[in-house]
PDB file of N, CA and C in Angstrom:
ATOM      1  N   UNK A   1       2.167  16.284  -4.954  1.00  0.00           N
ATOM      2  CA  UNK A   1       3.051  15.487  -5.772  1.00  0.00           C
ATOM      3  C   UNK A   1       2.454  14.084  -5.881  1.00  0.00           C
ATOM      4  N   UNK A   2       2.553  13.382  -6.943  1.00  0.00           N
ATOM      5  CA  UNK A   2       1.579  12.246  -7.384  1.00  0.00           C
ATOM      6  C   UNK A   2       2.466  11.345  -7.489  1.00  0.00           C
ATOM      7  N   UNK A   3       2.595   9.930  -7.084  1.00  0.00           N
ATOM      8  CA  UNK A   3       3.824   8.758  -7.475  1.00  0.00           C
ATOM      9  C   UNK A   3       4.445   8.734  -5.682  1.00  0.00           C
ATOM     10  N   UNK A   4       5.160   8.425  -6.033  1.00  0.00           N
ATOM     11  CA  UNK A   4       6.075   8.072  -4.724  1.00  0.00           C
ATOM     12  C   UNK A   4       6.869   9.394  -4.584  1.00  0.00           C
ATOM     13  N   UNK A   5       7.057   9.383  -3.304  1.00  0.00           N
ATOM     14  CA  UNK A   5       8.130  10.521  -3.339  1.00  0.00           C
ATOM     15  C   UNK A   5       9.281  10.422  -3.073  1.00  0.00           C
ATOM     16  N   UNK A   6      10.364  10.923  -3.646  1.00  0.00           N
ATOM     17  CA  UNK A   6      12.062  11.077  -4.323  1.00  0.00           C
ATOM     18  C   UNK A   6      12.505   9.962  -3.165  1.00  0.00           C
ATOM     19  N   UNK A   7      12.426  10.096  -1.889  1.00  0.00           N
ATOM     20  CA  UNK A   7      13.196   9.368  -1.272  1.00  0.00           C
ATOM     21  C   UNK A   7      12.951   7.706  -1.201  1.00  0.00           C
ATOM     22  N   UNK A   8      11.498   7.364  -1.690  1.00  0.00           N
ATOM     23  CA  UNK A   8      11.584   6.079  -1.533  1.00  0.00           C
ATOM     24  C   UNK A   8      12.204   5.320  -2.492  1.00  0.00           C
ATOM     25  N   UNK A   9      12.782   5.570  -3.445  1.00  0.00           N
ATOM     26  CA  UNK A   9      13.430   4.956  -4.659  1.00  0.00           C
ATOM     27  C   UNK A   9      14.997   5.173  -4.102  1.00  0.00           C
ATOM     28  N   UNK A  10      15.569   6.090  -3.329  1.00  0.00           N
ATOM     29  CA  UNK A  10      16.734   6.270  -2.920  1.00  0.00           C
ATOM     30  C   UNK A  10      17.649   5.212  -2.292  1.00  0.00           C
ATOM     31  N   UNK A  11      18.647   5.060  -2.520  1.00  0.00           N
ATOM     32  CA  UNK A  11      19.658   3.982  -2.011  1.00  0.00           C
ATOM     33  C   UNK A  11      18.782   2.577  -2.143  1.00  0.00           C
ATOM     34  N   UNK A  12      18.598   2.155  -3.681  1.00  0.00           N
ATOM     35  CA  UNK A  12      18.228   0.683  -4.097  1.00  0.00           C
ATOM     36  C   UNK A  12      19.365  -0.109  -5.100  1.00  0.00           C
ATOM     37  N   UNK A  13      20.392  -0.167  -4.192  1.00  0.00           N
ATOM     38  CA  UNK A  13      21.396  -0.414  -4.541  1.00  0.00           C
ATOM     39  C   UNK A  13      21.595  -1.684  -5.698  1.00  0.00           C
ATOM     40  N   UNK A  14      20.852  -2.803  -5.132  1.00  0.00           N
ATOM     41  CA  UNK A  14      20.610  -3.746  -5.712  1.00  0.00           C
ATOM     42  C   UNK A  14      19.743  -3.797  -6.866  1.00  0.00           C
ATOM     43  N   UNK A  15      18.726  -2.946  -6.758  1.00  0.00           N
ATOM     44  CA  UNK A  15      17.850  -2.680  -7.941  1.00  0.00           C
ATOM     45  C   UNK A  15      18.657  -2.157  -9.275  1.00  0.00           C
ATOM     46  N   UNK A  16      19.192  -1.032  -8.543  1.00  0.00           N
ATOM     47  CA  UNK A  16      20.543  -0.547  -9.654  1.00  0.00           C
ATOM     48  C   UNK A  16      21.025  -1.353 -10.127  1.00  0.00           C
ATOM     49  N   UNK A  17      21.897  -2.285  -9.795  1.00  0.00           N
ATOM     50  CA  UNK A  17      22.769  -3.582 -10.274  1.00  0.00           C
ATOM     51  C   UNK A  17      21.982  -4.202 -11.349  1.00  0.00           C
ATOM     52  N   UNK A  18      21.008  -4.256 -10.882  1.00  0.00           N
ATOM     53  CA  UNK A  18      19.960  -5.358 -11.842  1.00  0.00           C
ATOM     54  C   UNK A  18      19.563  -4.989 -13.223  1.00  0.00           C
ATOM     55  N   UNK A  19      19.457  -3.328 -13.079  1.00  0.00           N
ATOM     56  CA  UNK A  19      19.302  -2.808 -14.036  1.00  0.00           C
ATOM     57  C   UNK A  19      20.187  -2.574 -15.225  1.00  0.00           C
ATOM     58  N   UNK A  20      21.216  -2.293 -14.528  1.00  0.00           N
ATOM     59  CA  UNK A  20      22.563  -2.268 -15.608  1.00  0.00           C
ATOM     60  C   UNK A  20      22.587  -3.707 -15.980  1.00  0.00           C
ATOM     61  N   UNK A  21      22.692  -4.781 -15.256  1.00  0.00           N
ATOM     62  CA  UNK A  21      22.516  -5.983 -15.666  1.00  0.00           C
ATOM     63  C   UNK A  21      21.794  -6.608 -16.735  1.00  0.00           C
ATOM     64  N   UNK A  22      20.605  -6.490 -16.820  1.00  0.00           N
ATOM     65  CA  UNK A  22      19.674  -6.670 -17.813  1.00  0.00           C
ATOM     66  C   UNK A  22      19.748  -5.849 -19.015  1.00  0.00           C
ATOM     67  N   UNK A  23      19.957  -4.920 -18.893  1.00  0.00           N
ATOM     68  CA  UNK A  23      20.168  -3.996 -19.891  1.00  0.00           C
ATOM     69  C   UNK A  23      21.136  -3.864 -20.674  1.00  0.00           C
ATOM     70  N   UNK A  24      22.263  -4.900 -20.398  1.00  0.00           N
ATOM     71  CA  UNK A  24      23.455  -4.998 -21.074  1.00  0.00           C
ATOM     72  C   UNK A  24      22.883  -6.007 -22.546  1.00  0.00           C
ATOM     73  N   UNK A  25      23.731  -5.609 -23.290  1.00  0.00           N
ATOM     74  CA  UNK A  25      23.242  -6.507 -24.379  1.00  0.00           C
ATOM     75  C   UNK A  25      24.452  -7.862 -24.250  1.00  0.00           C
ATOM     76  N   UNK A  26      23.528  -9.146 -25.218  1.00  0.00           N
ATOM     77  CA  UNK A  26      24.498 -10.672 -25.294  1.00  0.00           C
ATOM     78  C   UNK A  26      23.642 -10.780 -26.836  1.00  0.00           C
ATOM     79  N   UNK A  27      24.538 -10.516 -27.311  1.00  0.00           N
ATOM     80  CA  UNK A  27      24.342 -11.072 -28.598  1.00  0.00           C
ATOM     81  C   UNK A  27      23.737 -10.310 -29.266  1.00  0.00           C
ATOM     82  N   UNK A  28      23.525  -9.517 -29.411  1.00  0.00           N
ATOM     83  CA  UNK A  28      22.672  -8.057 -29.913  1.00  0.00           C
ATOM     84  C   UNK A  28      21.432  -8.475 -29.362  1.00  0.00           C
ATOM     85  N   UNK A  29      20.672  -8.959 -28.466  1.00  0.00           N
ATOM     86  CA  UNK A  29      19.695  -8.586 -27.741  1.00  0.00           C
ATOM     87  C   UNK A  29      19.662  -7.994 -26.072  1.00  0.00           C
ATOM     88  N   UNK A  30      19.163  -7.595 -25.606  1.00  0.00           N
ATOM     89  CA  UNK A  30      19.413  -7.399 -24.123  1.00  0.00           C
ATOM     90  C   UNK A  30      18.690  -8.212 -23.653  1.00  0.00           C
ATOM     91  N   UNK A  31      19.786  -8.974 -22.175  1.00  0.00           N
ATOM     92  CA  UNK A  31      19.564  -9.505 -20.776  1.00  0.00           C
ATOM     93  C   UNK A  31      17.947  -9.573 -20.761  1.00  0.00           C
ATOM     94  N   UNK A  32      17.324  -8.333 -20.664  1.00  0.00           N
ATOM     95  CA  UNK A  32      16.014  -8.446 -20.384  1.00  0.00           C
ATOM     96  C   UNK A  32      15.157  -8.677 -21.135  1.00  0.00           C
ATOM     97  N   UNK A  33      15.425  -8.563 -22.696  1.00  0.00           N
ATOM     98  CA  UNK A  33      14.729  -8.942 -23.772  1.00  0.00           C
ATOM     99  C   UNK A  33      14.566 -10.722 -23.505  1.00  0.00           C
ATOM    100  N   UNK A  34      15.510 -11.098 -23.076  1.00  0.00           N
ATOM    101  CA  UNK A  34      15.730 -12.645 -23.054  1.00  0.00           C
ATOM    102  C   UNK A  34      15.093 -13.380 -22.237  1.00  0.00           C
ATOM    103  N   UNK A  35      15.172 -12.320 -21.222  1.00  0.00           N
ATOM    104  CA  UNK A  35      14.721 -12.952 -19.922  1.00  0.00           C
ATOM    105  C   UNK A  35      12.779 -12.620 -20.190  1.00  0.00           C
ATOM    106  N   UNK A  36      12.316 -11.828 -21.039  1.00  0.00           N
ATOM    107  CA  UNK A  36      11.010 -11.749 -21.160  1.00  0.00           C
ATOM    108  C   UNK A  36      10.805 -13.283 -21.939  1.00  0.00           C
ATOM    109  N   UNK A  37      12.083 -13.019 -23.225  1.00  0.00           N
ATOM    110  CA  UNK A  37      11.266 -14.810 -24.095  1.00  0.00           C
ATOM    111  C   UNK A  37      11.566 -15.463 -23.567  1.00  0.00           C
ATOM    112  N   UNK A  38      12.123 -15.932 -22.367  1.00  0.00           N
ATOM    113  CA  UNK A  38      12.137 -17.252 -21.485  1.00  0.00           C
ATOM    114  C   UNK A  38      10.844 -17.056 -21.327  1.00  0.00           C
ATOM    115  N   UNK A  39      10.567 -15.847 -19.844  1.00  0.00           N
ATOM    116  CA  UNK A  39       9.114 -15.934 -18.986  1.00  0.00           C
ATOM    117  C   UNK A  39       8.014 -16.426 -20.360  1.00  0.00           C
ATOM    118  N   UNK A  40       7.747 -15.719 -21.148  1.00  0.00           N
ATOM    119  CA  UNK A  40       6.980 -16.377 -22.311  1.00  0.00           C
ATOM    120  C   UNK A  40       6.775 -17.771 -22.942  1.00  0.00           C
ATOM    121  N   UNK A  41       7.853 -18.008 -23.192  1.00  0.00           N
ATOM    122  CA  UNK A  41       8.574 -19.532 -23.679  1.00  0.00           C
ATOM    123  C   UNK A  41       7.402 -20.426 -22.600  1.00  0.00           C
ATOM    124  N   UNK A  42       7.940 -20.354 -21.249  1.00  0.00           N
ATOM    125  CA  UNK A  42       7.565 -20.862 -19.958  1.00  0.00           C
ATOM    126  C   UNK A  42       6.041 -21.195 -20.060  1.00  0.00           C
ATOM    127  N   UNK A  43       5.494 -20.092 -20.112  1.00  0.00           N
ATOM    128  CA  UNK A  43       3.976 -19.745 -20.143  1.00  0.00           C
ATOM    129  C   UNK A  43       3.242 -20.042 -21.258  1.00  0.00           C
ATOM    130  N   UNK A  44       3.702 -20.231 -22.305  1.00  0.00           N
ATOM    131  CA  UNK A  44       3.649 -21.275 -22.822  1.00  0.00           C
ATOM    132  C   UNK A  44       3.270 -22.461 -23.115  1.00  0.00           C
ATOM    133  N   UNK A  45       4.339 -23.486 -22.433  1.00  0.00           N
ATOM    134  CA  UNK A  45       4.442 -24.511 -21.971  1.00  0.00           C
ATOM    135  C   UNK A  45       3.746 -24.786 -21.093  1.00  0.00           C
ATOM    136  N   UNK A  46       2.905 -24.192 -20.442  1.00  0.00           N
ATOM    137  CA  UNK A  46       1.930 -23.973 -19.451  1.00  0.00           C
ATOM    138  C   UNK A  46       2.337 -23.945 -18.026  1.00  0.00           C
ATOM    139  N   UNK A  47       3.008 -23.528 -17.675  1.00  0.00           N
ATOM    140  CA  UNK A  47       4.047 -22.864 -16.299  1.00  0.00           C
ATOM    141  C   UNK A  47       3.044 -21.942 -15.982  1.00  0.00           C
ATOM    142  N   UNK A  48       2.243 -22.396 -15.150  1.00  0.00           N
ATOM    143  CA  UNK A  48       1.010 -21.320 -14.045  1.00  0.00           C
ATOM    144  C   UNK A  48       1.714 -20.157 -13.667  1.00  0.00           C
ATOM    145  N   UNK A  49       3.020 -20.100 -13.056  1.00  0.00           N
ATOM    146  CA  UNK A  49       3.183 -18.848 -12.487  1.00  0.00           C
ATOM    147  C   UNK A  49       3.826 -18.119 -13.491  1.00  0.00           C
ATOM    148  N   UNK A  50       4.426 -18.712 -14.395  1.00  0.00           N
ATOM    149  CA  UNK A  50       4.908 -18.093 -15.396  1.00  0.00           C
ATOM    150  C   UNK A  50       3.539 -17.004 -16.066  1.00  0.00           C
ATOM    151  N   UNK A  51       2.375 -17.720 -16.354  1.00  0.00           N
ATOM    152  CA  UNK A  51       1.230 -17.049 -17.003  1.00  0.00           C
ATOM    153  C   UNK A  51       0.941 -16.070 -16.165  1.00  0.00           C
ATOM    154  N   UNK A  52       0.511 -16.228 -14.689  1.00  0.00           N
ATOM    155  CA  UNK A  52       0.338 -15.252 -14.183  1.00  0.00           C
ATOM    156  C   UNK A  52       0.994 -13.633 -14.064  1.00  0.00           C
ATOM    157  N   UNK A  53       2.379 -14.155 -14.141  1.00  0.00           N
ATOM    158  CA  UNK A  53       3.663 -13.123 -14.003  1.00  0.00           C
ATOM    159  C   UNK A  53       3.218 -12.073 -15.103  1.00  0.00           C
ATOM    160  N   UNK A  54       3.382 -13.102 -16.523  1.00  0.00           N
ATOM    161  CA  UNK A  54       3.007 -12.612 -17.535  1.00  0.00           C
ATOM    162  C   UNK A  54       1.536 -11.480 -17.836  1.00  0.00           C
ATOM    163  N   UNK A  55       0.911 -12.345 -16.999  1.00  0.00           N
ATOM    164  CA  UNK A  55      -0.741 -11.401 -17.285  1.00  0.00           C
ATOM    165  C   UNK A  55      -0.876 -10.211 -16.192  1.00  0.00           C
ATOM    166  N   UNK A  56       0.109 -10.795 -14.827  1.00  0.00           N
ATOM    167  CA  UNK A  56       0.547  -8.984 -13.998  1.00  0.00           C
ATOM    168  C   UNK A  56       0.978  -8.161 -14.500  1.00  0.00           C
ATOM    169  N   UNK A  57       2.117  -8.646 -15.504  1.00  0.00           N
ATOM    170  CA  UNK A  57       2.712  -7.564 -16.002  1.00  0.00           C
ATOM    171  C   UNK A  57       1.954  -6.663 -17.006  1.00  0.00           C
ATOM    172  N   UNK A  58       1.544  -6.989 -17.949  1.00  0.00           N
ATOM    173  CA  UNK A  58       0.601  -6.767 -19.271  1.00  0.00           C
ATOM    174  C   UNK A  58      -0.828  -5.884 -18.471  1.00  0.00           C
ATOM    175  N   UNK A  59      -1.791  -6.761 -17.303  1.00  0.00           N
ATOM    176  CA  UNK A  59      -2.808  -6.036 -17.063  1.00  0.00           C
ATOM    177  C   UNK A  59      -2.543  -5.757 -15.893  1.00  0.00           C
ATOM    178  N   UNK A  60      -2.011  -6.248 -14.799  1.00  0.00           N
ATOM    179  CA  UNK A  60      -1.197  -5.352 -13.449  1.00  0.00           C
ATOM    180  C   UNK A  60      -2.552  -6.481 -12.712  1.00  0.00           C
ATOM    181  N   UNK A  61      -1.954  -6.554 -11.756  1.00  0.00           N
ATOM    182  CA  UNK A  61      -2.608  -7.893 -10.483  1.00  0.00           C
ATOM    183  C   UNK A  61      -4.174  -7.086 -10.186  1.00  0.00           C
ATOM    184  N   UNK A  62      -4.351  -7.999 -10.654  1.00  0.00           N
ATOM    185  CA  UNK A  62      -5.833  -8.407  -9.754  1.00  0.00           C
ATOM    186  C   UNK A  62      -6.120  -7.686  -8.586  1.00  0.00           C
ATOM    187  N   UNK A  63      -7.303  -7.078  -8.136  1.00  0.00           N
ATOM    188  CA  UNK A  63      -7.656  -6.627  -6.651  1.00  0.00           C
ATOM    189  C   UNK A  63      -8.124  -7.248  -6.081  1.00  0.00           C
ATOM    190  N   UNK A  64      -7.716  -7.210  -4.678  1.00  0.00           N
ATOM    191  CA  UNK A  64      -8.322  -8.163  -3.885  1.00  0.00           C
ATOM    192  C   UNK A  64      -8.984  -7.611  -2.904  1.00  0.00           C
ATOM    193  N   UNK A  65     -10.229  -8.509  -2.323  1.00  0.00           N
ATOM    194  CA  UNK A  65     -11.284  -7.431  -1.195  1.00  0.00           C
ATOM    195  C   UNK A  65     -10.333  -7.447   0.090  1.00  0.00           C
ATOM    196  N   UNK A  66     -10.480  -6.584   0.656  1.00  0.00           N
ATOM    197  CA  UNK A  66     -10.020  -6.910   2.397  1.00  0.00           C
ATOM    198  C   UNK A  66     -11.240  -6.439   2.903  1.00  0.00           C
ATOM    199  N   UNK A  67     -11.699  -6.981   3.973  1.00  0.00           N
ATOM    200  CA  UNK A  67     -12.157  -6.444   4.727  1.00  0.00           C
ATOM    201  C   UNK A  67     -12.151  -6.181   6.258  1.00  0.00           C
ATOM    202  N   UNK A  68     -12.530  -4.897   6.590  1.00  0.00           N
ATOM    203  CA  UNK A  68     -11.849  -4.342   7.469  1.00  0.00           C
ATOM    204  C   UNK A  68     -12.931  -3.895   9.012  1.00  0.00           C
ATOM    205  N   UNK A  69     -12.697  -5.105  10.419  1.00  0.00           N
ATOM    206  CA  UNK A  69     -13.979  -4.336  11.446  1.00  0.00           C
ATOM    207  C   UNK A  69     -12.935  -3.242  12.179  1.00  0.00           C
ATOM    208  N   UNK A  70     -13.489  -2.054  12.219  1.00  0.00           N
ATOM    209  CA  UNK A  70     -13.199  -1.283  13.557  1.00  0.00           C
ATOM    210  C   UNK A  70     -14.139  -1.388  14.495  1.00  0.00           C
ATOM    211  N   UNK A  71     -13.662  -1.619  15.806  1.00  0.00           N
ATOM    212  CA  UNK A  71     -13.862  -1.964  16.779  1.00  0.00           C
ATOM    213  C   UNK A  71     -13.944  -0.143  17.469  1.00  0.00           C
ATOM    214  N   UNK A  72     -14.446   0.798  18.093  1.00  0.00           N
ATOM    215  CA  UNK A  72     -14.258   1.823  18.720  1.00  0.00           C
ATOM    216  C   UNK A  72     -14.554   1.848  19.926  1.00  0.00           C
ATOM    217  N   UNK A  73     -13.604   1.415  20.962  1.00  0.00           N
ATOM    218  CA  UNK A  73     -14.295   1.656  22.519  1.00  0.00           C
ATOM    219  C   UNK A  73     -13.546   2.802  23.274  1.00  0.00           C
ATOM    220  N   UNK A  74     -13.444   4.009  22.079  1.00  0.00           N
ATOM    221  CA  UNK A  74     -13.239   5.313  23.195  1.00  0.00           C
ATOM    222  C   UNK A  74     -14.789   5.861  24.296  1.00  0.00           C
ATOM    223  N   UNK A  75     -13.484   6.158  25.171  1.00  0.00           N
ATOM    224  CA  UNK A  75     -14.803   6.467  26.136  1.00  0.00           C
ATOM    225  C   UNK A  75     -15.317   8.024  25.534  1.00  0.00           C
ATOM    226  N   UNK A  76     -16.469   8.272  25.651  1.00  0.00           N
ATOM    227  CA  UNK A  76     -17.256   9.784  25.540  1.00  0.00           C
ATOM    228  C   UNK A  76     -17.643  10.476  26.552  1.00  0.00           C
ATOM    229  N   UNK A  77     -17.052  11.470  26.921  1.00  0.00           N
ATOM    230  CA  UNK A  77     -17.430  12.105  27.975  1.00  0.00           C
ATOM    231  C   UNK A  77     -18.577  13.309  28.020  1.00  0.00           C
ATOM    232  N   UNK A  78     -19.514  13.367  28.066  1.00  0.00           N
ATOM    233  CA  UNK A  78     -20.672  15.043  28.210  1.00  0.00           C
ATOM    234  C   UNK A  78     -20.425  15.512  29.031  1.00  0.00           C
ATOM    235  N   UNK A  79     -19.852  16.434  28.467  1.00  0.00           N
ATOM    236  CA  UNK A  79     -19.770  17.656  29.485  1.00  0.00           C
ATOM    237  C   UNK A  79     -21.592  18.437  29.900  1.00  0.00           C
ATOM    238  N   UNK A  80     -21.573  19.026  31.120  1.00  0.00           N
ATOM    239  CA  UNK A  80     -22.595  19.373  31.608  1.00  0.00           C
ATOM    240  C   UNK A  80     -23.217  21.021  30.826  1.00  0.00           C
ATOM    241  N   UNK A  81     -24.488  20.944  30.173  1.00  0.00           N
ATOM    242  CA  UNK A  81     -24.735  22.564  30.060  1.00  0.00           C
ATOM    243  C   UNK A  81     -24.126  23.498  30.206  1.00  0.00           C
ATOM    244  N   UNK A  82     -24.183  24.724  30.173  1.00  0.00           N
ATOM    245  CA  UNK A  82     -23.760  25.829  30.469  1.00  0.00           C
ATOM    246  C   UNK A  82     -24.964  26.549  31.506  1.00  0.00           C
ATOM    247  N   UNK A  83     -24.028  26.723  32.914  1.00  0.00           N
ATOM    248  CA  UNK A  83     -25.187  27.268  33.680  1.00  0.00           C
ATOM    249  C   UNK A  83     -26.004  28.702  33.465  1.00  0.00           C
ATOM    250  N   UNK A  84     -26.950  28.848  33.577  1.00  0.00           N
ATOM    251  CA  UNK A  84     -27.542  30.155  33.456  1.00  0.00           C
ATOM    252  C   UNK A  84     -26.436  31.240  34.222  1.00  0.00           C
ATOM    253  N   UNK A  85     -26.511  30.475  35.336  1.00  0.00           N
ATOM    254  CA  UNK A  85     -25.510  31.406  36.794  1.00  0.00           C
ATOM    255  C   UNK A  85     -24.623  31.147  37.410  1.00  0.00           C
ATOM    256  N   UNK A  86     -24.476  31.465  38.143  1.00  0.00           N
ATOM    257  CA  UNK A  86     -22.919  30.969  39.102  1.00  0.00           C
ATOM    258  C   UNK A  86     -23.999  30.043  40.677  1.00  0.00           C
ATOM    259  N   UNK A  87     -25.240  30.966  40.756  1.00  0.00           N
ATOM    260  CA  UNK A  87     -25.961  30.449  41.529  1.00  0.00           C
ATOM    261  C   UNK A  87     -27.075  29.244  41.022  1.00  0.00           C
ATOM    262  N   UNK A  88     -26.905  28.951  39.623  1.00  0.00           N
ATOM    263  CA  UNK A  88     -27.726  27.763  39.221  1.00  0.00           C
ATOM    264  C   UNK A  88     -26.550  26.617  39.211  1.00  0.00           C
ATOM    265  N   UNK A  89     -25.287  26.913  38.992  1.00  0.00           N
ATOM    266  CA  UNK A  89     -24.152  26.066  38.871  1.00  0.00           C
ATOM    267  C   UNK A  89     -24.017  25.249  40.257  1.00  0.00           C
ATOM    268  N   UNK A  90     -23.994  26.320  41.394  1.00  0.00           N
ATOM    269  CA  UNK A  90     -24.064  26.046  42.516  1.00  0.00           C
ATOM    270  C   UNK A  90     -25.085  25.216  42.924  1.00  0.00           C
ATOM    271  N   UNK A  91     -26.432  25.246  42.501  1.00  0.00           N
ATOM    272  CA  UNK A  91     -26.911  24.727  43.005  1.00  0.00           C
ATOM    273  C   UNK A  91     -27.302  23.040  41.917  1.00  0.00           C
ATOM    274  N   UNK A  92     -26.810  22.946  41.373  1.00  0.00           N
ATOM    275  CA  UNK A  92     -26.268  21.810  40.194  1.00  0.00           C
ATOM    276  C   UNK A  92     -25.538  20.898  40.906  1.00  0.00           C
ATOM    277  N   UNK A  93     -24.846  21.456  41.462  1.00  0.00           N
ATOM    278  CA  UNK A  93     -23.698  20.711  41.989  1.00  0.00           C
ATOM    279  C   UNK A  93     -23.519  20.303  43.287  1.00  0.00           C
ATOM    280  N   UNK A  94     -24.329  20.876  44.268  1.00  0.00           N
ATOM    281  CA  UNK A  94     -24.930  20.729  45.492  1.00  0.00           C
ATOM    282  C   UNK A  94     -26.274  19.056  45.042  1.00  0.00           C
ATOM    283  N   UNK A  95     -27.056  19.138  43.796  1.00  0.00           N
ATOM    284  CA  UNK A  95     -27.584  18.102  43.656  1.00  0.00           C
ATOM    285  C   UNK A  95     -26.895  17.098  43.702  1.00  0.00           C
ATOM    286  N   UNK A  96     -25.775  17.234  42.677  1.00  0.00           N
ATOM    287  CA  UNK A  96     -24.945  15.682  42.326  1.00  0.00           C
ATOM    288  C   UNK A  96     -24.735  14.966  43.498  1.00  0.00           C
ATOM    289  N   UNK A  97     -23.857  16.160  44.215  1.00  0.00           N
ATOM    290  CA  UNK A  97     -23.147  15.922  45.445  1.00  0.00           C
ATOM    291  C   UNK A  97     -24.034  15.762  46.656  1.00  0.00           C
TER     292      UNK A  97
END
């Protein structure tokens, strides 16, 4: 499944509100129609964040680098061969020891 999945959009209560909100019409235009020719109006006038808002919306934000060190200090353990014998094992282990 591609996008978000069903539950993260679930119970955005406030988002809801906003939506019916904007979407209501004043004057035969809608809330949000208005609220775009303000942000515009703004940007305009040369209101920096206003332009920016404007040029996220239209071409979607900018990427930015991160960069990222991993650090790895798991320990590695080797395990020992596989003995030929039970009597080469034995005597393997008689060395260590």
């Amino acid at each position: 499944m591609a996008g978000r999945p069903k539950g993260a959009w679930a119970d955005k209560a406030f988002r809801d509100a906003l939506r019916v909100a904007v979407l209501e019409k004043q004057g035969g235009t809608t809330k949000l129609r208005k609220l775009a020719d303000q942000l515009v109006t703004a940007g305009m006038s040369g209101d920096v964040s206003a332009i920016k808002e404007v040029a996220d919306r239209l071409d979607g934000r900018a990427t930015q680098q991160t960069d990222v060190t991993i650090t790895d200090n798991r320990l590695v353990a080797r395990l020992p061969e596989k003995a030929a014998s039970d009597e080469a094992w034995a005597a393997e282990v008689a060395a260590v020891h």
